[in-house]
Protein backbone atom coordinates (compact mmCIF):
# COMPACT_ATOMS: atom_id res chain seq x y z
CA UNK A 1 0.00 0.00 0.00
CA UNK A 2 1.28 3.47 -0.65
CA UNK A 3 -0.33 5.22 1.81
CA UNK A 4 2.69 7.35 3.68
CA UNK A 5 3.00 5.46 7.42
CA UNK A 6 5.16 7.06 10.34
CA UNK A 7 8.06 5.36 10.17
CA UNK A 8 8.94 4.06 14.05
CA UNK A 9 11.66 6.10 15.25
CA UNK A 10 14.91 4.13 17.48
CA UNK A 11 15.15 5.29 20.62
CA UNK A 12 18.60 7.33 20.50
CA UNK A 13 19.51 10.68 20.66
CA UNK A 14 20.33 13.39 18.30
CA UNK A 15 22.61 12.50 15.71
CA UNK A 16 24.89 15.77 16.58
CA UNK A 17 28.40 13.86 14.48
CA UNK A 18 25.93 12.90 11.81
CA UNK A 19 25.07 16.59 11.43
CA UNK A 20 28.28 17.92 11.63
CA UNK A 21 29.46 15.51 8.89
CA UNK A 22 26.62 16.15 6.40
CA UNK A 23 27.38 19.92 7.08
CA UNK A 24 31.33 18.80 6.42
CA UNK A 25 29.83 17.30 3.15
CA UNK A 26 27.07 19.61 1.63
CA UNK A 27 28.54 22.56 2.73
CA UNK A 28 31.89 22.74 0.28
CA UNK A 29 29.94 20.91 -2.58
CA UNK A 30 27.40 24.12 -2.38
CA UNK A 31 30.20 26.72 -3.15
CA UNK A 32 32.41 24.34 -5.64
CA UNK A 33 28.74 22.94 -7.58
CA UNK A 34 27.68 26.86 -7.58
CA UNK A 35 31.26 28.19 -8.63
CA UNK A 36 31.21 25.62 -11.32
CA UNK A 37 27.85 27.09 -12.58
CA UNK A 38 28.94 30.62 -12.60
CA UNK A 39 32.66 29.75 -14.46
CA UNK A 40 30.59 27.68 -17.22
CA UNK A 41 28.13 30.35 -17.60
CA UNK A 42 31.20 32.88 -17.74
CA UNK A 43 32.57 31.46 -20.59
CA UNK A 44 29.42 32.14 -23.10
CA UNK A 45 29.85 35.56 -25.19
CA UNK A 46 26.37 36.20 -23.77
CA UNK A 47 23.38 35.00 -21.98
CA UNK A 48 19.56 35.48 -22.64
CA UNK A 49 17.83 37.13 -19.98
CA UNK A 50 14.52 36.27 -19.00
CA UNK A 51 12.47 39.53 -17.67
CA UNK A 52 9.28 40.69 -17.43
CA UNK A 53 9.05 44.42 -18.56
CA UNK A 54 7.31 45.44 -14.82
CA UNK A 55 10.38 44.22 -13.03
CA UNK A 56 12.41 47.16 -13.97
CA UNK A 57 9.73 48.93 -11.37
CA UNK A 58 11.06 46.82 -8.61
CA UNK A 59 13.13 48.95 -6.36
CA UNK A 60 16.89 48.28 -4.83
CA UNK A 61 16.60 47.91 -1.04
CA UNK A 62 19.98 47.24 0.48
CA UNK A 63 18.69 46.26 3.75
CA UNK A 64 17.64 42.77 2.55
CA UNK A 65 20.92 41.86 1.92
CA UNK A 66 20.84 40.92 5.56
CA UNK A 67 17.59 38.39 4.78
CA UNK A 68 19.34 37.04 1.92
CA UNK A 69 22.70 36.71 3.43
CA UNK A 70 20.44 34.67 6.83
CA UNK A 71 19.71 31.92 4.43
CA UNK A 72 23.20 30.43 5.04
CA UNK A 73 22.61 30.54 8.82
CA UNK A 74 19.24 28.73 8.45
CA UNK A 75 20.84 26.34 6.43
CA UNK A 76 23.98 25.52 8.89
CA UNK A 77 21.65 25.55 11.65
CA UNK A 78 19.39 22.94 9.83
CA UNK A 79 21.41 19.79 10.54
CA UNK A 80 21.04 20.15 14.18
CA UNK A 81 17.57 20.42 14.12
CA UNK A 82 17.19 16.93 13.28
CA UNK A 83 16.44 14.17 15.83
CA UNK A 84 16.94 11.21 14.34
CA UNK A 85 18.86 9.44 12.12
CA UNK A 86 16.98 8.84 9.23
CA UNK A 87 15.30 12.70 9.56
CA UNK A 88 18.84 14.27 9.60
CA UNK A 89 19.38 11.58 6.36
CA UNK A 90 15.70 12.86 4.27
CA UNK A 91 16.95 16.37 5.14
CA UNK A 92 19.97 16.34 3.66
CA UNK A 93 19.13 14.18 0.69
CA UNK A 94 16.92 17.42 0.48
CA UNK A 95 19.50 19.76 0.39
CA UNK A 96 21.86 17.38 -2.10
CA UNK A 97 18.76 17.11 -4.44
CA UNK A 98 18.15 21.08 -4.68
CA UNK A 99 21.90 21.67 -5.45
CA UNK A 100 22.09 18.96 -8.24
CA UNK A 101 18.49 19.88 -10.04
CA UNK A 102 19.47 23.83 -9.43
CA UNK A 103 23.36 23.39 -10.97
CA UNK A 104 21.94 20.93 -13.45
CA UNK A 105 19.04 23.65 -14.61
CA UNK A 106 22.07 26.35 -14.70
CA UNK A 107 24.28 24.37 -16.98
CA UNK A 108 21.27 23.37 -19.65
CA UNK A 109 19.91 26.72 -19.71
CA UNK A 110 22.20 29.51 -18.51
CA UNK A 111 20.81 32.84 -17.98
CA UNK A 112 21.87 36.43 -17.14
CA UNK A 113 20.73 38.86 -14.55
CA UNK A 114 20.36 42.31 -16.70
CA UNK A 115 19.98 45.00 -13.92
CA UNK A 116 22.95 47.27 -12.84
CA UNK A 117 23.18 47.29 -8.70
CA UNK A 118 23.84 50.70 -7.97
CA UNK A 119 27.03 51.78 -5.81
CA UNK A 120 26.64 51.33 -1.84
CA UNK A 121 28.57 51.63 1.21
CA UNK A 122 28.26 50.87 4.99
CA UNK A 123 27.49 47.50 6.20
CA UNK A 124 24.96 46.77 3.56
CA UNK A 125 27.80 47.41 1.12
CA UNK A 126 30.89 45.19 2.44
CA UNK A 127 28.01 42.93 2.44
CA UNK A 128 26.41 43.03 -1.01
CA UNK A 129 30.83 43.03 -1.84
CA UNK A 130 31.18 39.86 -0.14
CA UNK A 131 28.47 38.13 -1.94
CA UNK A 132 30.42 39.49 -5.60
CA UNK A 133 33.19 37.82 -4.24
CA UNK A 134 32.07 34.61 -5.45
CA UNK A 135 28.44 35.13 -7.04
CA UNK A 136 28.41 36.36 -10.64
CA UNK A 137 25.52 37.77 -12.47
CA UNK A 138 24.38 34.43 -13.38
CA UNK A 139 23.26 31.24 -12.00
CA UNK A 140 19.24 32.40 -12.33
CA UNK A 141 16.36 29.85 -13.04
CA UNK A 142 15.21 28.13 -11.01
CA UNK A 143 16.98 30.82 -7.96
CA UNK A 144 18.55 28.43 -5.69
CA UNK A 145 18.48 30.56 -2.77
CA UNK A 146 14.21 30.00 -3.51
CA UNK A 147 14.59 25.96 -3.57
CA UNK A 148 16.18 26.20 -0.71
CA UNK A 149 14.36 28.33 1.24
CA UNK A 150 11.41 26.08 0.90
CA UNK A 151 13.45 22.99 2.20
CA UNK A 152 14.44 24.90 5.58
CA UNK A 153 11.41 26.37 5.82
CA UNK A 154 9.55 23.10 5.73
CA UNK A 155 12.28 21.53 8.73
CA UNK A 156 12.13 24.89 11.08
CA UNK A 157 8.45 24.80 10.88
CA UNK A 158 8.48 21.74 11.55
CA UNK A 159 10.05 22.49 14.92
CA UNK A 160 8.56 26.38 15.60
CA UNK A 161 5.33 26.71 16.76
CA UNK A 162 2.71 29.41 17.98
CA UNK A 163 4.01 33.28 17.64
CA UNK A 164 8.05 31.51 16.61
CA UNK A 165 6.29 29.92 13.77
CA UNK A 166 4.57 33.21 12.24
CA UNK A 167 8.24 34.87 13.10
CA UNK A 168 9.58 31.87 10.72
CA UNK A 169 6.46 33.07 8.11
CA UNK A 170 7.58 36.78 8.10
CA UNK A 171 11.23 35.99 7.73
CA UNK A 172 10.96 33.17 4.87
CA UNK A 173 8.74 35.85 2.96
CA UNK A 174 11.64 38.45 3.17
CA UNK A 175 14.01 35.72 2.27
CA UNK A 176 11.93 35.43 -0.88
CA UNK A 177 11.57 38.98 -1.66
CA UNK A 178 14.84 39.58 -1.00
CA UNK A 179 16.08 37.69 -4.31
CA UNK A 180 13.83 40.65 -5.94
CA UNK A 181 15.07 43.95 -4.08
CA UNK A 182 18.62 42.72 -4.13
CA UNK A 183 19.02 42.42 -7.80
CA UNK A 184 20.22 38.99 -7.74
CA UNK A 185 17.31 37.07 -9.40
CA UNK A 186 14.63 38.19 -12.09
CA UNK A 187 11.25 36.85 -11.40
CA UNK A 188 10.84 34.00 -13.25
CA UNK A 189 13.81 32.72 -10.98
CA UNK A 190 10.93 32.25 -8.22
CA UNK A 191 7.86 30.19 -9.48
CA UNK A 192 10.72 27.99 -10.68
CA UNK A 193 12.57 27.95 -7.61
CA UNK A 194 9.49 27.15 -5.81
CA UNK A 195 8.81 24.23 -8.04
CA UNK A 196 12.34 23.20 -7.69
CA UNK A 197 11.92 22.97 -3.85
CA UNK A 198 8.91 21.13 -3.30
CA UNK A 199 10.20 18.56 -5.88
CA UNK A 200 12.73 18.07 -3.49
CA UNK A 201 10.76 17.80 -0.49
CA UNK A 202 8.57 15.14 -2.52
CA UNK A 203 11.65 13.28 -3.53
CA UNK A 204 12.51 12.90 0.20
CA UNK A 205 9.71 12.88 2.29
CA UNK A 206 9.69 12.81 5.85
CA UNK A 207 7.83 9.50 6.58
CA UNK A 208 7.11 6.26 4.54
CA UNK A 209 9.23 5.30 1.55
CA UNK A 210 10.74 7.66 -1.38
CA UNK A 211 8.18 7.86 -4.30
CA UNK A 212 10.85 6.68 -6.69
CA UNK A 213 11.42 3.88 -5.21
CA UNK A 214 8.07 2.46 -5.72
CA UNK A 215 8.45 2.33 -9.34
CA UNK A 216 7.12 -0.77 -10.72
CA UNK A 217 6.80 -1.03 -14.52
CA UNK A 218 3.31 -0.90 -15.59
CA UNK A 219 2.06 -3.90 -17.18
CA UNK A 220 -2.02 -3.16 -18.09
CA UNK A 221 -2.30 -1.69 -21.29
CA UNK A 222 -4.78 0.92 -19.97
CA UNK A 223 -2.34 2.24 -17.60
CA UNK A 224 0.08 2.82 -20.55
CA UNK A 225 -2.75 4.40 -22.74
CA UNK A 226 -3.25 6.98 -19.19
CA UNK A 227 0.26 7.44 -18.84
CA UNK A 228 0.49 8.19 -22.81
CA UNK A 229 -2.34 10.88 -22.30
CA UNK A 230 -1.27 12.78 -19.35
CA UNK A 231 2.23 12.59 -21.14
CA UNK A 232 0.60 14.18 -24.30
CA UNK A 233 -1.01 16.56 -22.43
CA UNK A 234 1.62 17.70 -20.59
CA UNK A 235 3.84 18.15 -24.26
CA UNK A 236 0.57 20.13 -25.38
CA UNK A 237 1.42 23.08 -22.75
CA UNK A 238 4.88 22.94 -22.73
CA UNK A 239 4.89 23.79 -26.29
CA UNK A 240 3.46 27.36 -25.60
CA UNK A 241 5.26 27.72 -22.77
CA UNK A 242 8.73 27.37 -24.58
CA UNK A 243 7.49 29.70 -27.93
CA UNK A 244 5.47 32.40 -26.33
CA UNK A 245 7.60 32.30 -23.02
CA UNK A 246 6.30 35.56 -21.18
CA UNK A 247 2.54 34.67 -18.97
CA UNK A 248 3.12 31.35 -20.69
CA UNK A 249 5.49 30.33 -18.63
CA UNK A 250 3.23 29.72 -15.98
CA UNK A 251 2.09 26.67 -18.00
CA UNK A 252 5.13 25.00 -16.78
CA UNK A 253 3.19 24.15 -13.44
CA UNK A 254 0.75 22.38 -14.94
CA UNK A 255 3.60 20.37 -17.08
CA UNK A 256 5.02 19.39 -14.11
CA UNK A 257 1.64 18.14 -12.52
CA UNK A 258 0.85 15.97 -15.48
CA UNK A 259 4.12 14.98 -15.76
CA UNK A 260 3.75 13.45 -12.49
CA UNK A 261 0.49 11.86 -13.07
CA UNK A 262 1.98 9.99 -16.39
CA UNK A 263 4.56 8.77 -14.06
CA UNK A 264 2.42 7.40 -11.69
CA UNK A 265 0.43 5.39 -14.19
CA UNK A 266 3.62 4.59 -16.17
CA UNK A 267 5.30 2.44 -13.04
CA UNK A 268 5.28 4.83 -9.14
CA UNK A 269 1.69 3.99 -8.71
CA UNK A 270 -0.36 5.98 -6.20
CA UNK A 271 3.35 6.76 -4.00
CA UNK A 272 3.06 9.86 -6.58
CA UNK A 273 -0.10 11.58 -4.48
CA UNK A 274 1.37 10.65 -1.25
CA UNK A 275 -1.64 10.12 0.36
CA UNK A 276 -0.93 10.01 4.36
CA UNK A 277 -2.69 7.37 6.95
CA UNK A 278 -4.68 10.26 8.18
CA UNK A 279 -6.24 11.11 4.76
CA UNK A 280 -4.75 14.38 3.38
CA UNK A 281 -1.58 14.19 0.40
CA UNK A 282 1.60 16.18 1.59
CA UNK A 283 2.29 19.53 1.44
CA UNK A 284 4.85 19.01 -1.12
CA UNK A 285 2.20 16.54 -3.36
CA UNK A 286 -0.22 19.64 -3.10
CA UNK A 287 2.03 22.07 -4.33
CA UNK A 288 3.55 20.34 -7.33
CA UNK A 289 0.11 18.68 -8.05
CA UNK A 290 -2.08 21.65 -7.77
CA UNK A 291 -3.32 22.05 -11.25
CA UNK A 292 -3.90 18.24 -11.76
CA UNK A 293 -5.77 18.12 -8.21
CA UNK A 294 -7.86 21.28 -8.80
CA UNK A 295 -9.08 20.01 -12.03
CA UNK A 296 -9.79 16.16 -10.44
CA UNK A 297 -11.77 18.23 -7.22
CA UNK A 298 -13.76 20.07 -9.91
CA UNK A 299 -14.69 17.13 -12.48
CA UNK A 300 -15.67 14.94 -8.84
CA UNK A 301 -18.17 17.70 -8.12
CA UNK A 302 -19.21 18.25 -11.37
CA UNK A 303 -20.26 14.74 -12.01
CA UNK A 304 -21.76 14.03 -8.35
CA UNK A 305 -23.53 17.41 -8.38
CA UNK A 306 -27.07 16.02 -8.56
CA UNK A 307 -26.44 12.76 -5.79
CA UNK A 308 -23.74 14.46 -3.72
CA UNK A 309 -25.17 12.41 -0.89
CA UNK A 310 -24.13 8.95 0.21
CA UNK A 311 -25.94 5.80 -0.69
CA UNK A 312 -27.00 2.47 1.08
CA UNK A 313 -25.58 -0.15 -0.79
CA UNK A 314 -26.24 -2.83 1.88
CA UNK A 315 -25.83 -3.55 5.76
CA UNK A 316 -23.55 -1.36 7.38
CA UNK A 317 -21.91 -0.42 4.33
CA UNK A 318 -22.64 2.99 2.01
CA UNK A 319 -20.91 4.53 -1.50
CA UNK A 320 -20.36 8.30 -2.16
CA UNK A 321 -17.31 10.16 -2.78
CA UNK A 322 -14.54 11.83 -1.41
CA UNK A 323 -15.98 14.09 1.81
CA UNK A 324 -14.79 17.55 2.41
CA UNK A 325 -16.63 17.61 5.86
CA UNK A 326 -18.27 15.83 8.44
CA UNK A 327 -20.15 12.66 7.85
CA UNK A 328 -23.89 12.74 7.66
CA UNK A 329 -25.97 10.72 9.87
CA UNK A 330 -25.60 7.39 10.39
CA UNK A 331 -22.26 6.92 9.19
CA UNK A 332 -19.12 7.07 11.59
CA UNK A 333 -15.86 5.60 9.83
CA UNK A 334 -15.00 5.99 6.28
CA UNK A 335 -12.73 3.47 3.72
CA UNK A 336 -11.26 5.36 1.59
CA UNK A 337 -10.04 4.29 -2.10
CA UNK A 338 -9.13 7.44 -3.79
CA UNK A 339 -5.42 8.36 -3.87
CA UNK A 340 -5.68 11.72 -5.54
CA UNK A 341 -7.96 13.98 -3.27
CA UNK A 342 -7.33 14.15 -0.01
CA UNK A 343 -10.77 12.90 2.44
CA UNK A 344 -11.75 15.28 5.55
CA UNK A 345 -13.90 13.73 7.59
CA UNK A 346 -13.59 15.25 11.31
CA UNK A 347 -14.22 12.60 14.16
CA UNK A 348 -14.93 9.60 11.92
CA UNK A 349 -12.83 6.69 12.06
CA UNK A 350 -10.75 6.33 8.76
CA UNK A 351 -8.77 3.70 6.45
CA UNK A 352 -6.75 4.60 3.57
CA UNK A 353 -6.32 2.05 0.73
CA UNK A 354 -5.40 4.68 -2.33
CA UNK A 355 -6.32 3.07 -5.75
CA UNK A 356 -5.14 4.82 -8.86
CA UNK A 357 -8.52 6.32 -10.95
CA UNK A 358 -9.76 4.91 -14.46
CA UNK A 359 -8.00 1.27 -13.94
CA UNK A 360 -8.59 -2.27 -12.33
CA UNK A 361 -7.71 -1.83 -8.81
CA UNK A 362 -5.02 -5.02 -7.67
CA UNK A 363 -6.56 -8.08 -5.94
CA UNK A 364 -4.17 -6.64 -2.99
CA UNK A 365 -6.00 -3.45 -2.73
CA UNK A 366 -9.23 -5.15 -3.04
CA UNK A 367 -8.20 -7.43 -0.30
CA UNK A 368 -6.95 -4.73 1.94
CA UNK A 369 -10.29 -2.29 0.88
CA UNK A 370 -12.61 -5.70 1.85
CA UNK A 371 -10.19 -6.00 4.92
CA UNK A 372 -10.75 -2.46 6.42
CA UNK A 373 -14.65 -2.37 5.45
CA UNK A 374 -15.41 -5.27 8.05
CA UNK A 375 -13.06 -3.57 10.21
CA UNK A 376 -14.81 -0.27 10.32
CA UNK A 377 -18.28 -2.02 10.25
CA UNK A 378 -17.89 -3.33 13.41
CA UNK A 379 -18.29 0.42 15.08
CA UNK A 380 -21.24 0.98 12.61
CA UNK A 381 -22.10 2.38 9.31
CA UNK A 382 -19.27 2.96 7.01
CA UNK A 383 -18.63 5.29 3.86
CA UNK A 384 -16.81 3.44 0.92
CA UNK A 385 -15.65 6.16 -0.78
CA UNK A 386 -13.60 7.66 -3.87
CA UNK A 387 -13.59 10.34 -6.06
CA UNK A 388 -17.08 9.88 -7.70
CA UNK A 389 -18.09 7.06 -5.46
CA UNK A 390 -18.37 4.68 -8.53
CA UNK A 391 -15.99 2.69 -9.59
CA UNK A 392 -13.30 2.38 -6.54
CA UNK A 393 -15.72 2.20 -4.19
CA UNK A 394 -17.92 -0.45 -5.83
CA UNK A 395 -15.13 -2.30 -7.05
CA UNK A 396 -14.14 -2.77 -3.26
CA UNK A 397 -17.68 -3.11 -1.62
CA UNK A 398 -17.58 -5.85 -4.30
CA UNK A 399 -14.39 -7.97 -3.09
């Protein structure tokens, strides 16, 4: 099943030499893998540069220097956050993963920044000379300052809560801006930075096994003819993206999202949604499939709009689809066989068993979806439920 468990934790304490190694590690191959970038790029005649006509508007502010320069701070700091083993491990796989896809992106595509920093002095100065000292004008989509700044962010919020956690917020967004006001990055260098990130917080997630490693070649035809699709579709909107460039370029978030979906019909299954034991997909599985989930929300409520309510299908046992709320009355737990939406369903008791839409479900998930029903039924009437509460759900009220 690819529902994301917690992974049981050893009982020992921080890893504090494991840190300091990783740190050891990640920390030189950041400044050789980035001074590699910039002395490739450096070697062109020129660059393009990719800018939106608005962004000559955006002003210099030399005081966020000092939220771009905190970055490297966060990210030192990072490694000792960790308290276990295989945390400190995801986090730093994390880190690895937005330095190679960042360097990689810089050496396929190099770009220029085109604005002229004007003269400073002061504090703000030796530090904007500092930075020159190694950074060069180039080095721009996706920012990697941006794909980084959404792997800390997601490990100190883990950690930070109440008032420290909206301090965390408020800082991150200067962070961000700060790529802006500090003429380092143009703005494209953002969406794709933010992309970039949660990619790399999917890659390595915090619980449960890596989605990659779930691959298992397809072998139903159907899935192939899906997987074909999605891929089709997702070559459709590239195409403008890459000619017209410009607003365009936004299309590149939805190529990612189908992109993703092909992939999980091709061979990574449902790991691709990474639907949690508790019922909602990551944070990271939201972001990157946002588009893709948006549309599959929209075409479930479409289609259900005129039977939105659950239906008695026998003893105990109901069909309907995903719920975005509490149960209605008599039901009290909910099986739940759609791996693409996430199921809210406040003080019922739940059981993921995430089936892929549009194809035969495995007799395993059947098994495990017939499994859970009598489980729930036991504490009364259950919802069987998925996307349209059709297929899935039948399929497994049938095993």
């Amino acid at each position: 099943m690819a529902t994301l468990a917690a992974t049981p934790l050893a009982a020992e304490g921080r890893p504090w030499r494991r840190a300091l190694l990783w740190l050891a590690l990640l920390g030189p191959f950041f400044f050789a893998s980035y001074g590699f970038a910039n002395w490739m790029a450096g070697r062109h005649a020129t660059l393009p540069v990719m800018a939106f006509a608005w962004e000559a508007r955006i002003p210099f502010v030399p005081w966020t220097i000092v939220p771009y320069w905190s970055i490297d701070l966060f990210y030192a700091v990072s490694f000792f956050l960790c308290r276990q083993r295989l945390e400190l491990d995801r986090h730093a796989l994390r880190l690895f993963s937005a330095q190679l896809i960042a360097v990689s992106c810089f050496l396929l595509w190099p770009l220029r920044f085109s604005f002229e920093r004007p003269e400073i002095g002061g504090v703000f100065g030796w530090l904007f000379d500092v930075l020159l000292g190694f950074d060069k004008p180039f080095n721009q989509a996706p920012s990697l300052h941006i794909v980084l700044l959404i792997v800390l962010w997601v490990k100190f919020a883990q950690y930070l809560h109440g008032a420290w956690r909206w301090v965390l917020h408020v800082w991150a967004l200067l962070i961000g801006v700060s790529v802006l006001t500090t003429f380092q990055h143009h703005f494209i260098d953002i969406p794709t930075g933010l992309l970039a990130g949660w990619l790399c917080v999917w890659l390595w997630p915090e619980q449960g096994t890596p989605p990659l490693r779930a691959w298992c070649t397809a072998r139903d035809a159907k899935r192939w003819r899906l997987a074909v699709l999605y891929l089709l579709g997702a070559m459709l909107l590239l195409a403008p993206a890459v000619m017209l460039r410009g607003v365009a370029l936004w299309l590149l978030w939805p190529v990612v999202s189908l992109l993703l979906v092909a992939l999980a019909y091709a061979g990574l299954g449902t790991a691709v949604f990474q639907k949690r034991a508790e019922g909602r997909l990551t944070m990271a599985a939201r972001w990157l499939l946002a588009p893709y989930l948006a549309a599959a929300w929209i075409n479930s409520r479409l289609w259900t709009r005129r039977a939105p309510q659950p239906v008695a299908v026998m003893d105990g046992v109901w069909l309907g689809r995903v719920p975005s709320g509490a149960l209605p009355a008599p039901l009290v737990g909910v099986v739940d066989a759609c791996a693409e939406l996430s199921c809210r369903a406040p003080g019922a008791v739940y059981a993921s068993v995430p089936m892929l839409d549009l194809v035969v479900p495995t007799p395993e998930q059947l098994r495990e979806a017939a499994d859970a029903i009598e489980r729930l039924r036991v504490q009364g009437p259950v919802l069987v439920c998925c996307a349209l509460g059709y297929s899935r759900s039948a399929a497994s009220v049938a095993a």
